[in-house]
PDB file of N, CA and C in Angstrom:
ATOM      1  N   UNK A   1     -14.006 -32.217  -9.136  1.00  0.00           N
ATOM      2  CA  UNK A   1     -13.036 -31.708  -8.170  1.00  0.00           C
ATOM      3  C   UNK A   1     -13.564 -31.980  -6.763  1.00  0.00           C
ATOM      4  N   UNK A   2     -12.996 -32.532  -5.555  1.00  0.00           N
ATOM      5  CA  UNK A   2     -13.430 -32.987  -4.549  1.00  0.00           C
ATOM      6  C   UNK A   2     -13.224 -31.990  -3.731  1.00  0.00           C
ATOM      7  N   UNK A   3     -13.942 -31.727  -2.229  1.00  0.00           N
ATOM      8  CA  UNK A   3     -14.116 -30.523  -1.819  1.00  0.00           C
ATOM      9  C   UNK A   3     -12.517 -30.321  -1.060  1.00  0.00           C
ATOM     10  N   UNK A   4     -11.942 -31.172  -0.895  1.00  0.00           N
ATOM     11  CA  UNK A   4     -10.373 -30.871  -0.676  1.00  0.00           C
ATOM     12  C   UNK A   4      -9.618 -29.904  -2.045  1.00  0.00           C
ATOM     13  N   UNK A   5      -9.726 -30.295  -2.490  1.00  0.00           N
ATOM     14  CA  UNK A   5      -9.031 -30.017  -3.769  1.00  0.00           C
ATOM     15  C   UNK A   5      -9.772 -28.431  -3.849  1.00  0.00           C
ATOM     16  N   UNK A   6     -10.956 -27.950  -3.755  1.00  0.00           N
ATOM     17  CA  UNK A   6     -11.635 -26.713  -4.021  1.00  0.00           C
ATOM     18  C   UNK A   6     -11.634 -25.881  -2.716  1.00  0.00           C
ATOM     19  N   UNK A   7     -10.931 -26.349  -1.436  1.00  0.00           N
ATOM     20  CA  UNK A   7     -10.518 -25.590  -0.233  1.00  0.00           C
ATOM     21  C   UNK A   7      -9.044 -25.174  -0.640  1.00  0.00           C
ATOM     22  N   UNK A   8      -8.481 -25.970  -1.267  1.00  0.00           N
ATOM     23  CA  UNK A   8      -6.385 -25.912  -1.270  1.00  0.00           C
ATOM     24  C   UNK A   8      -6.939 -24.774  -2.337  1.00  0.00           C
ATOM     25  N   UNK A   9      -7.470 -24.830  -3.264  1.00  0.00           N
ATOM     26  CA  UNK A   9      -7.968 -23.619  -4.326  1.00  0.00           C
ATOM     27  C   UNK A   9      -7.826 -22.135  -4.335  1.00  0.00           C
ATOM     28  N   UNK A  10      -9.306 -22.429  -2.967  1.00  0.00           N
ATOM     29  CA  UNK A  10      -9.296 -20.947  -2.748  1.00  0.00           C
ATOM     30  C   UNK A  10      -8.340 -20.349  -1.715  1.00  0.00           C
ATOM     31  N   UNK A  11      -7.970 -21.384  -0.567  1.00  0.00           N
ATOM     32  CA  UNK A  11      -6.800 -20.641  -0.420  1.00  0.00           C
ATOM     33  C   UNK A  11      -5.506 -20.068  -1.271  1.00  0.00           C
ATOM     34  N   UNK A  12      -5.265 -21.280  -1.780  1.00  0.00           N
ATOM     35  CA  UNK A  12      -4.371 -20.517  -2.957  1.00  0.00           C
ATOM     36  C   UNK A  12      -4.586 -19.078  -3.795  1.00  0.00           C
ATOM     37  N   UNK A  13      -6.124 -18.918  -3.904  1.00  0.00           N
ATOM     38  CA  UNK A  13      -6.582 -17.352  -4.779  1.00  0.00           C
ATOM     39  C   UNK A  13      -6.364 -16.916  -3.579  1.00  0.00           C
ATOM     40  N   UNK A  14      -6.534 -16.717  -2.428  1.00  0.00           N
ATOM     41  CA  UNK A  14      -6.776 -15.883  -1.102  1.00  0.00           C
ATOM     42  C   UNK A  14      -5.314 -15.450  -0.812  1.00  0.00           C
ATOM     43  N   UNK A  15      -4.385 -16.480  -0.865  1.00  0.00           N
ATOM     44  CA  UNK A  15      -2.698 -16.351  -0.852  1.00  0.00           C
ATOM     45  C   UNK A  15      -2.289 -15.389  -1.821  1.00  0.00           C
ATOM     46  N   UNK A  16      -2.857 -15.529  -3.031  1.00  0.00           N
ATOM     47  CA  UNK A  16      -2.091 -14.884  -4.231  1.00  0.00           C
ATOM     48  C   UNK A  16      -2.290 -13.519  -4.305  1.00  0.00           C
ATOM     49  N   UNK A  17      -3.729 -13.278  -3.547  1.00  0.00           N
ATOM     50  CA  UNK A  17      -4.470 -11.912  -3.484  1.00  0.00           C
ATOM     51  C   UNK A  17      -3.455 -11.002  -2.627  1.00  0.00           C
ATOM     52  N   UNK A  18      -3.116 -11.757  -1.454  1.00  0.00           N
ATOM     53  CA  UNK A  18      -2.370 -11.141  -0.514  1.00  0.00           C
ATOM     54  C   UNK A  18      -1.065 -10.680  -0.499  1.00  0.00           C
ATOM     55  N   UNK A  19      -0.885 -11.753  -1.223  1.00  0.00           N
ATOM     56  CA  UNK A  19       0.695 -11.039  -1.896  1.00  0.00           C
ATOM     57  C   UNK A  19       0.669  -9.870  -2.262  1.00  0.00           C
ATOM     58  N   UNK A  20      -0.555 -10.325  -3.807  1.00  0.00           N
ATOM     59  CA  UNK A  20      -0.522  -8.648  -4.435  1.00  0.00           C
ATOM     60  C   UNK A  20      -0.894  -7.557  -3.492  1.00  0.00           C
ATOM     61  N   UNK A  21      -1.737  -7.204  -2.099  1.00  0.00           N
ATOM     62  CA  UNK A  21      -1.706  -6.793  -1.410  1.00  0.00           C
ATOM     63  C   UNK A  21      -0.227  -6.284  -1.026  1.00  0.00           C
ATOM     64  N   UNK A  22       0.318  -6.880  -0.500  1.00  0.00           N
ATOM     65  CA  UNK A  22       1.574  -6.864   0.107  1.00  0.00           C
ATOM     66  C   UNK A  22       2.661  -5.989  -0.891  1.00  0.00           C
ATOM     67  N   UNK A  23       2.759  -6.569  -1.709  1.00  0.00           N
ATOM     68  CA  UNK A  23       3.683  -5.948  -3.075  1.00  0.00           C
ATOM     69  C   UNK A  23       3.434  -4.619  -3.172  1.00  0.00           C
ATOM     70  N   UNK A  24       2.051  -4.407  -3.323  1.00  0.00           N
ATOM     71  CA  UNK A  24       1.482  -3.117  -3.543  1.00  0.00           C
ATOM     72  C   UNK A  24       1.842  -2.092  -2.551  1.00  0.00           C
ATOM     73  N   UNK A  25       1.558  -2.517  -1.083  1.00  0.00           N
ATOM     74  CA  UNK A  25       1.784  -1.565  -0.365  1.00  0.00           C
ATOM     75  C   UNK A  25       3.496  -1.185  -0.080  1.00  0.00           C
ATOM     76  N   UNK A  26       4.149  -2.617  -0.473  1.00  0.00           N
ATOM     77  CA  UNK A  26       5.572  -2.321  -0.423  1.00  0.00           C
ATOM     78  C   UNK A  26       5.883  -0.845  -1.054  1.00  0.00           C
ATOM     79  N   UNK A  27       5.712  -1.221  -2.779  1.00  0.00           N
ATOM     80  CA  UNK A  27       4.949  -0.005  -3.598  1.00  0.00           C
ATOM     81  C   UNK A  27       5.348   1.158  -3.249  1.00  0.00           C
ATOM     82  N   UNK A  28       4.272   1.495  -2.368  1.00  0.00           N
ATOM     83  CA  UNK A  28       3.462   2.633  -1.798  1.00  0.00           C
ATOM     84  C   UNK A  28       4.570   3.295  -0.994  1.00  0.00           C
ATOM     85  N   UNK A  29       5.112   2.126  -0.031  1.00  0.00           N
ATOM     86  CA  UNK A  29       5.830   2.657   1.225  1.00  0.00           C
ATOM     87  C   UNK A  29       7.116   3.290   0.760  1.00  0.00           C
ATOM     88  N   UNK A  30       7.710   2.473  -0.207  1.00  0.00           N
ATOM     89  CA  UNK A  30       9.137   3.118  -1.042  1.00  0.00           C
ATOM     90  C   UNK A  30       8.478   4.148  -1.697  1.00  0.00           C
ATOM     91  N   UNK A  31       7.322   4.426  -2.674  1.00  0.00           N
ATOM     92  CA  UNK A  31       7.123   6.110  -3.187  1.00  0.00           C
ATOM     93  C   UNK A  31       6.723   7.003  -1.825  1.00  0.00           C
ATOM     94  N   UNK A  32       6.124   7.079  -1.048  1.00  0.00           N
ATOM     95  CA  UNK A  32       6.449   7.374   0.133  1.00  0.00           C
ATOM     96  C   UNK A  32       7.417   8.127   0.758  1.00  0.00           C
ATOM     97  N   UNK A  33       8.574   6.965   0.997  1.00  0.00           N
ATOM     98  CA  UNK A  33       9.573   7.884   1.359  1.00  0.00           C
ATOM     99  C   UNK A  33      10.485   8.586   0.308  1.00  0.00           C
ATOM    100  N   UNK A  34      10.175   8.276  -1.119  1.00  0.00           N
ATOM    101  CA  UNK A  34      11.067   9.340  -1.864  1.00  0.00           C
ATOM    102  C   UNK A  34      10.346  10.584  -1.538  1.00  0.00           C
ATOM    103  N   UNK A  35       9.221  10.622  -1.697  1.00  0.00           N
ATOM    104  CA  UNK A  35       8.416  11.677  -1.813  1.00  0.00           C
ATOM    105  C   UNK A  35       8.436  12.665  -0.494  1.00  0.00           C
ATOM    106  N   UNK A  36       8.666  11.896   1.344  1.00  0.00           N
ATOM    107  CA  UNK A  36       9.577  12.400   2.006  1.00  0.00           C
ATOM    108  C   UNK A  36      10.665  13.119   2.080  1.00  0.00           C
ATOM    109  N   UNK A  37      11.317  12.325   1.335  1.00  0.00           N
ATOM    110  CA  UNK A  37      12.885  12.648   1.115  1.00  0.00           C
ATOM    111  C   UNK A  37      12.618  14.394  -0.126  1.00  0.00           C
ATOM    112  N   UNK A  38      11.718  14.120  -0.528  1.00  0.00           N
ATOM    113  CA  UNK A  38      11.922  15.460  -1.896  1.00  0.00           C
ATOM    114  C   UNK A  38      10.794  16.436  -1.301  1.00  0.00           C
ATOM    115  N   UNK A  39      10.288  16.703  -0.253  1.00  0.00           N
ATOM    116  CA  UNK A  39       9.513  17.433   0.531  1.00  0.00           C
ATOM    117  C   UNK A  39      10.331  18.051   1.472  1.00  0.00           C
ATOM    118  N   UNK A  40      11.116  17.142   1.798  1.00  0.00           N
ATOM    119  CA  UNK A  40      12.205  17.711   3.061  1.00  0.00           C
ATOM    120  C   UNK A  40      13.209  18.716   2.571  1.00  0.00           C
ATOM    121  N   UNK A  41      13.476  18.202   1.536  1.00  0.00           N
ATOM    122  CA  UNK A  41      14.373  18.657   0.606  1.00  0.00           C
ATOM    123  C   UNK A  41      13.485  20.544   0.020  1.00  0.00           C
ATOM    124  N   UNK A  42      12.747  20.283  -0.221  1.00  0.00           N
ATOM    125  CA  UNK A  42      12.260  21.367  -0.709  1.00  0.00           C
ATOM    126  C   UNK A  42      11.795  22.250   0.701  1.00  0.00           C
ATOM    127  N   UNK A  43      11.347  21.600   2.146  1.00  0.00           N
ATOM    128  CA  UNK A  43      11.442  22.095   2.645  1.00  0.00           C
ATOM    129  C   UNK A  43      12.191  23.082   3.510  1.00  0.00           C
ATOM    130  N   UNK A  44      13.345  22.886   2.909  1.00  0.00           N
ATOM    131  CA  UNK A  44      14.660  23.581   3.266  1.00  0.00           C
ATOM    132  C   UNK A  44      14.877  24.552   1.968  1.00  0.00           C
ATOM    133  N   UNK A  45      14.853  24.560   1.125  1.00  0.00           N
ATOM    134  CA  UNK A  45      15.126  25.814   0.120  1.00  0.00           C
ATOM    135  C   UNK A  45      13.957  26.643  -0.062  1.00  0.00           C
ATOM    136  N   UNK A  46      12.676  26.369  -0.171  1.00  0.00           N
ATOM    137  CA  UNK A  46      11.478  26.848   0.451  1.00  0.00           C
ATOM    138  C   UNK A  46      11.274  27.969  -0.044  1.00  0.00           C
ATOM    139  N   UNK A  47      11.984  29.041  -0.946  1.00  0.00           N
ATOM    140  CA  UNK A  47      12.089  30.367  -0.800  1.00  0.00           C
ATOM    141  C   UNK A  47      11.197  30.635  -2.229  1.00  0.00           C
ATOM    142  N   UNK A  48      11.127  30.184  -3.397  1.00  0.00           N
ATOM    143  CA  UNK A  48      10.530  30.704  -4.568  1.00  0.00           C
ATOM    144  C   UNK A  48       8.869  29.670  -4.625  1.00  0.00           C
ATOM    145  N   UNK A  49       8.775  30.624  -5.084  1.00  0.00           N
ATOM    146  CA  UNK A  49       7.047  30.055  -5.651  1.00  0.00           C
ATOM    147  C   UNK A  49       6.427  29.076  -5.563  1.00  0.00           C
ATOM    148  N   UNK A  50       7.730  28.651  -6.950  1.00  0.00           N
ATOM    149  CA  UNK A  50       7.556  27.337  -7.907  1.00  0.00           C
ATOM    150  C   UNK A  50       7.650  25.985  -6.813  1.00  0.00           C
ATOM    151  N   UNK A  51       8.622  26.242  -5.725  1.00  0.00           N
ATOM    152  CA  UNK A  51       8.989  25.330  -4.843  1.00  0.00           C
ATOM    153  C   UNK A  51       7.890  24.855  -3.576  1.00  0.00           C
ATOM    154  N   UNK A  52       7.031  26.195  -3.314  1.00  0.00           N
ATOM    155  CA  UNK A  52       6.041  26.390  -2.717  1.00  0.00           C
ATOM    156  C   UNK A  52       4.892  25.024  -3.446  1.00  0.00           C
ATOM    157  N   UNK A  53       4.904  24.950  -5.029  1.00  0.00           N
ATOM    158  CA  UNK A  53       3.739  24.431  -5.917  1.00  0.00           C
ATOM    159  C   UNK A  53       4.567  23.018  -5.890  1.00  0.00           C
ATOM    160  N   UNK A  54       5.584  23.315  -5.916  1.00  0.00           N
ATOM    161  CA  UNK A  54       6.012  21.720  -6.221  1.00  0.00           C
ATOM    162  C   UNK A  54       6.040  20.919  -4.734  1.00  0.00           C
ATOM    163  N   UNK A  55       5.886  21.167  -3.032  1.00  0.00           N
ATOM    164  CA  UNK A  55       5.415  21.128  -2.202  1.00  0.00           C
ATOM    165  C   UNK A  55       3.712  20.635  -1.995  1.00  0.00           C
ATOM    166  N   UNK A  56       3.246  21.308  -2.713  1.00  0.00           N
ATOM    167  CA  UNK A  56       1.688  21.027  -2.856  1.00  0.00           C
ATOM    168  C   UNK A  56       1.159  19.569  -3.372  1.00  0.00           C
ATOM    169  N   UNK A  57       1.732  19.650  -4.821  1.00  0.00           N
ATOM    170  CA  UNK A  57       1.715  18.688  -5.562  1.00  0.00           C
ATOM    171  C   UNK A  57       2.270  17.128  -4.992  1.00  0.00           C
ATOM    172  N   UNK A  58       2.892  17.617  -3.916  1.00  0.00           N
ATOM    173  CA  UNK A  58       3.831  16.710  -3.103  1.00  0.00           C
ATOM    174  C   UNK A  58       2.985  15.768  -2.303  1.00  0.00           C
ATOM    175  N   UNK A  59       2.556  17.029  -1.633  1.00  0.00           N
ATOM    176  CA  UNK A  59       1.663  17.179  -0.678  1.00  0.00           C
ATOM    177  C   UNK A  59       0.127  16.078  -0.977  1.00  0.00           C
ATOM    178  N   UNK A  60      -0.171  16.669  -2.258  1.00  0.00           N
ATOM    179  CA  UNK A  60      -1.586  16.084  -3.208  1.00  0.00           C
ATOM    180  C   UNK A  60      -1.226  14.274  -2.825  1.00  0.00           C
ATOM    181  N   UNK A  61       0.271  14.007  -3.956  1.00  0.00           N
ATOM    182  CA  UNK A  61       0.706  12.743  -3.779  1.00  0.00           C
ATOM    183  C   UNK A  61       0.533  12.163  -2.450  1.00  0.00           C
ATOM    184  N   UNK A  62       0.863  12.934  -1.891  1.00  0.00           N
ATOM    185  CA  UNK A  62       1.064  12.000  -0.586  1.00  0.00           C
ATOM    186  C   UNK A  62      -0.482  11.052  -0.132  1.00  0.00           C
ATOM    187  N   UNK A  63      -1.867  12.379   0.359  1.00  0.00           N
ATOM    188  CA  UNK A  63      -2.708  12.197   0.425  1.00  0.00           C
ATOM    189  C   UNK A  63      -3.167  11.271  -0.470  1.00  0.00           C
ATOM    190  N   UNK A  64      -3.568  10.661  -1.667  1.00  0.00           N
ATOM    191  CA  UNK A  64      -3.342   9.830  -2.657  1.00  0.00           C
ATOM    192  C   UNK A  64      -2.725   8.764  -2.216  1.00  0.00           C
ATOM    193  N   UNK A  65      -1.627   8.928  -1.885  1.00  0.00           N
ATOM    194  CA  UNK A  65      -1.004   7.243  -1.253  1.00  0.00           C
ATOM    195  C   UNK A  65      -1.798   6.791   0.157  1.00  0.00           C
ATOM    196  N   UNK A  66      -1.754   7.781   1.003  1.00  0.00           N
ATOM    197  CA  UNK A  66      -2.706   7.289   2.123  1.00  0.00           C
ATOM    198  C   UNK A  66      -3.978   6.686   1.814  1.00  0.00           C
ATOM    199  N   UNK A  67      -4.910   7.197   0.714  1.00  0.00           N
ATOM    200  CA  UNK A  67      -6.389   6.852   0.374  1.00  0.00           C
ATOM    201  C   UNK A  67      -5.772   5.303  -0.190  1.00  0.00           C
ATOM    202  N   UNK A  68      -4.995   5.196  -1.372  1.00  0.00           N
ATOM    203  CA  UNK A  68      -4.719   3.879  -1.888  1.00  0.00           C
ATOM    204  C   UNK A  68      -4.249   3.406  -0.800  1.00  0.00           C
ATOM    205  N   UNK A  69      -3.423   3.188   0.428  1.00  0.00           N
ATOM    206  CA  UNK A  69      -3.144   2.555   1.665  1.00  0.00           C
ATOM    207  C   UNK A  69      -4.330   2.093   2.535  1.00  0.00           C
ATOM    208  N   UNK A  70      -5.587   2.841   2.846  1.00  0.00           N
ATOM    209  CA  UNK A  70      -6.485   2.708   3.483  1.00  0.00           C
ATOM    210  C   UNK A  70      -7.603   1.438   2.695  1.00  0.00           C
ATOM    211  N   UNK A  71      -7.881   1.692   0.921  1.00  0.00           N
ATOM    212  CA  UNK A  71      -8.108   0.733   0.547  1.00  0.00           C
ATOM    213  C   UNK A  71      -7.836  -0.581   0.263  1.00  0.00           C
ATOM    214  N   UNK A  72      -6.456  -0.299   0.361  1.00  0.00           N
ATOM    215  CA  UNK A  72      -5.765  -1.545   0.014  1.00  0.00           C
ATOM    216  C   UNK A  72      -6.191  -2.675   2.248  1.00  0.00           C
ATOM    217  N   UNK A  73      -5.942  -1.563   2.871  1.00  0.00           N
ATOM    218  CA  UNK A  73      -6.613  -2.577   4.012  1.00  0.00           C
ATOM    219  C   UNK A  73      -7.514  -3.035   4.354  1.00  0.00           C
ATOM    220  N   UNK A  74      -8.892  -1.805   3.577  1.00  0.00           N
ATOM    221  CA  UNK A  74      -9.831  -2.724   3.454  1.00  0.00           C
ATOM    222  C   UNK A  74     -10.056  -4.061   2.566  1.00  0.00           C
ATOM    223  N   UNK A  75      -9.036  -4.309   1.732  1.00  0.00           N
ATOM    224  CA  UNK A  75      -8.950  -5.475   1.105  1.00  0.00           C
ATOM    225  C   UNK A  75      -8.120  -6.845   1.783  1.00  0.00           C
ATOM    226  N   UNK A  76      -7.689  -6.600   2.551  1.00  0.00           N
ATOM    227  CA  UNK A  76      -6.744  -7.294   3.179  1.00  0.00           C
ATOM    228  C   UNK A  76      -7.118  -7.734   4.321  1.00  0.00           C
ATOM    229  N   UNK A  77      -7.783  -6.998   5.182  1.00  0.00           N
ATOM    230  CA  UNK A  77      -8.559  -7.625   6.649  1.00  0.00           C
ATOM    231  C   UNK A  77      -9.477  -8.243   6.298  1.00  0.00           C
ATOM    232  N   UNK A  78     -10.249  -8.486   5.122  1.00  0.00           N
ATOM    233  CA  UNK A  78     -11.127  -9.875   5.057  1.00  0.00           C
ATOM    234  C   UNK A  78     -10.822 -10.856   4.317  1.00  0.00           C
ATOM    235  N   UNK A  79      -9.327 -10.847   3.815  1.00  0.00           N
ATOM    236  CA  UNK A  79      -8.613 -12.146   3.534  1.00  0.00           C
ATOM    237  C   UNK A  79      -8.042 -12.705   4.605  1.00  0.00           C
ATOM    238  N   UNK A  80      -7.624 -11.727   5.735  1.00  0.00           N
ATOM    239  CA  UNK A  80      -6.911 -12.483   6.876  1.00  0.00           C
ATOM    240  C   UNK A  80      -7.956 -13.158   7.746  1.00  0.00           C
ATOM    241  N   UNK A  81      -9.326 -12.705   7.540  1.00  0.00           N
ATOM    242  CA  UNK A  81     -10.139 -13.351   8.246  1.00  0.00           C
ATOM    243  C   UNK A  81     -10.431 -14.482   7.833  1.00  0.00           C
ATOM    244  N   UNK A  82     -10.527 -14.427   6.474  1.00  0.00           N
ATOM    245  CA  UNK A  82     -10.515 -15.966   6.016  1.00  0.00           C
ATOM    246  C   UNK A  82      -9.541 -17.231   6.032  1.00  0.00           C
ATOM    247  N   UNK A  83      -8.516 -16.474   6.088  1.00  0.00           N
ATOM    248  CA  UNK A  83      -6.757 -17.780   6.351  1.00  0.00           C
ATOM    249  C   UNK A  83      -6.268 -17.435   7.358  1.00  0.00           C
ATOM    250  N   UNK A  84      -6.406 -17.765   8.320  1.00  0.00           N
ATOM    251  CA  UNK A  84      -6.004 -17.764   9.697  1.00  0.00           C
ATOM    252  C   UNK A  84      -4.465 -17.666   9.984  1.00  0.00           C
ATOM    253  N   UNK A  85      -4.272 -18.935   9.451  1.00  0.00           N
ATOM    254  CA  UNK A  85      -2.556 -19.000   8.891  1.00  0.00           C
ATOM    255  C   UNK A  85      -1.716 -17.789   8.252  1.00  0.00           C
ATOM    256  N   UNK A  86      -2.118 -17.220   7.569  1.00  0.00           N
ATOM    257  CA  UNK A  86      -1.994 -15.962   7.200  1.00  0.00           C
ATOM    258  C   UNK A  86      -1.862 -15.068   7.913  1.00  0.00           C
ATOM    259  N   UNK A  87      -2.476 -14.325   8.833  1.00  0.00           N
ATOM    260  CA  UNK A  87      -2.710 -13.707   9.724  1.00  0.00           C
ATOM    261  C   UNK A  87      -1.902 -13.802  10.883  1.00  0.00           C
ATOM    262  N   UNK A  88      -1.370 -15.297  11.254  1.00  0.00           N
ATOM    263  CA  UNK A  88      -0.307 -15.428  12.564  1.00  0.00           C
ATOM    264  C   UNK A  88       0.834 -14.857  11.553  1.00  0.00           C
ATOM    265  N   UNK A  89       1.163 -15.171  10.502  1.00  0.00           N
ATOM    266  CA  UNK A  89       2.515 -14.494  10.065  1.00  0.00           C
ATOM    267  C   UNK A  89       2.988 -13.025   9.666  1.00  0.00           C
ATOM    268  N   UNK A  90       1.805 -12.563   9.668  1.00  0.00           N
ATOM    269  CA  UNK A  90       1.624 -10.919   9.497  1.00  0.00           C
ATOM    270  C   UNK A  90       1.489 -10.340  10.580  1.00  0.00           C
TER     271      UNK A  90
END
């Protein structure tokens, strides 16, 4: 394999990575706002217990998506450092 051929390569793994990056956080951002949307929601009837716990649990989720959001960028700012090209389009 000639060293052309093993540069088009790894960009290509570096591309594919990023996607899944990308996909993922798409993911994230749509459970997100349901999970908005059913917080708000509960934040308005608010009155029994159970609604109080199911708030929490909400709450738990959420935190959880932020930690998977934060890792997922540490995965992603040292692919953009590597494809430049990449990086002007993001």
């Amino acid at each position: 394999m000639g060293r052309k051929s093993r540069v088009e390569a790894k960009k290509r793994a570096i591309k594919e990575e990023y996607k899944k990056i990308i996909d993922e956080i798409n993911n994230i951002n749509f459970r997100t706002q349901q999970l908005s949307e059913k917080e708000r929601a509960l934040k308005q009837k608010y009155n029994s217990e159970r609604d109080v716990r199911k708030r929490g649990d909400i709450e738990r989720e959420i935190e959880d998506i932020q930690r998977r959001i934060a890792e997922l960028g540490k995965r992603l700012y040292p692919l953009l450092e590597k494809v430049p090209e990449i990086k002007r389009r993001w």
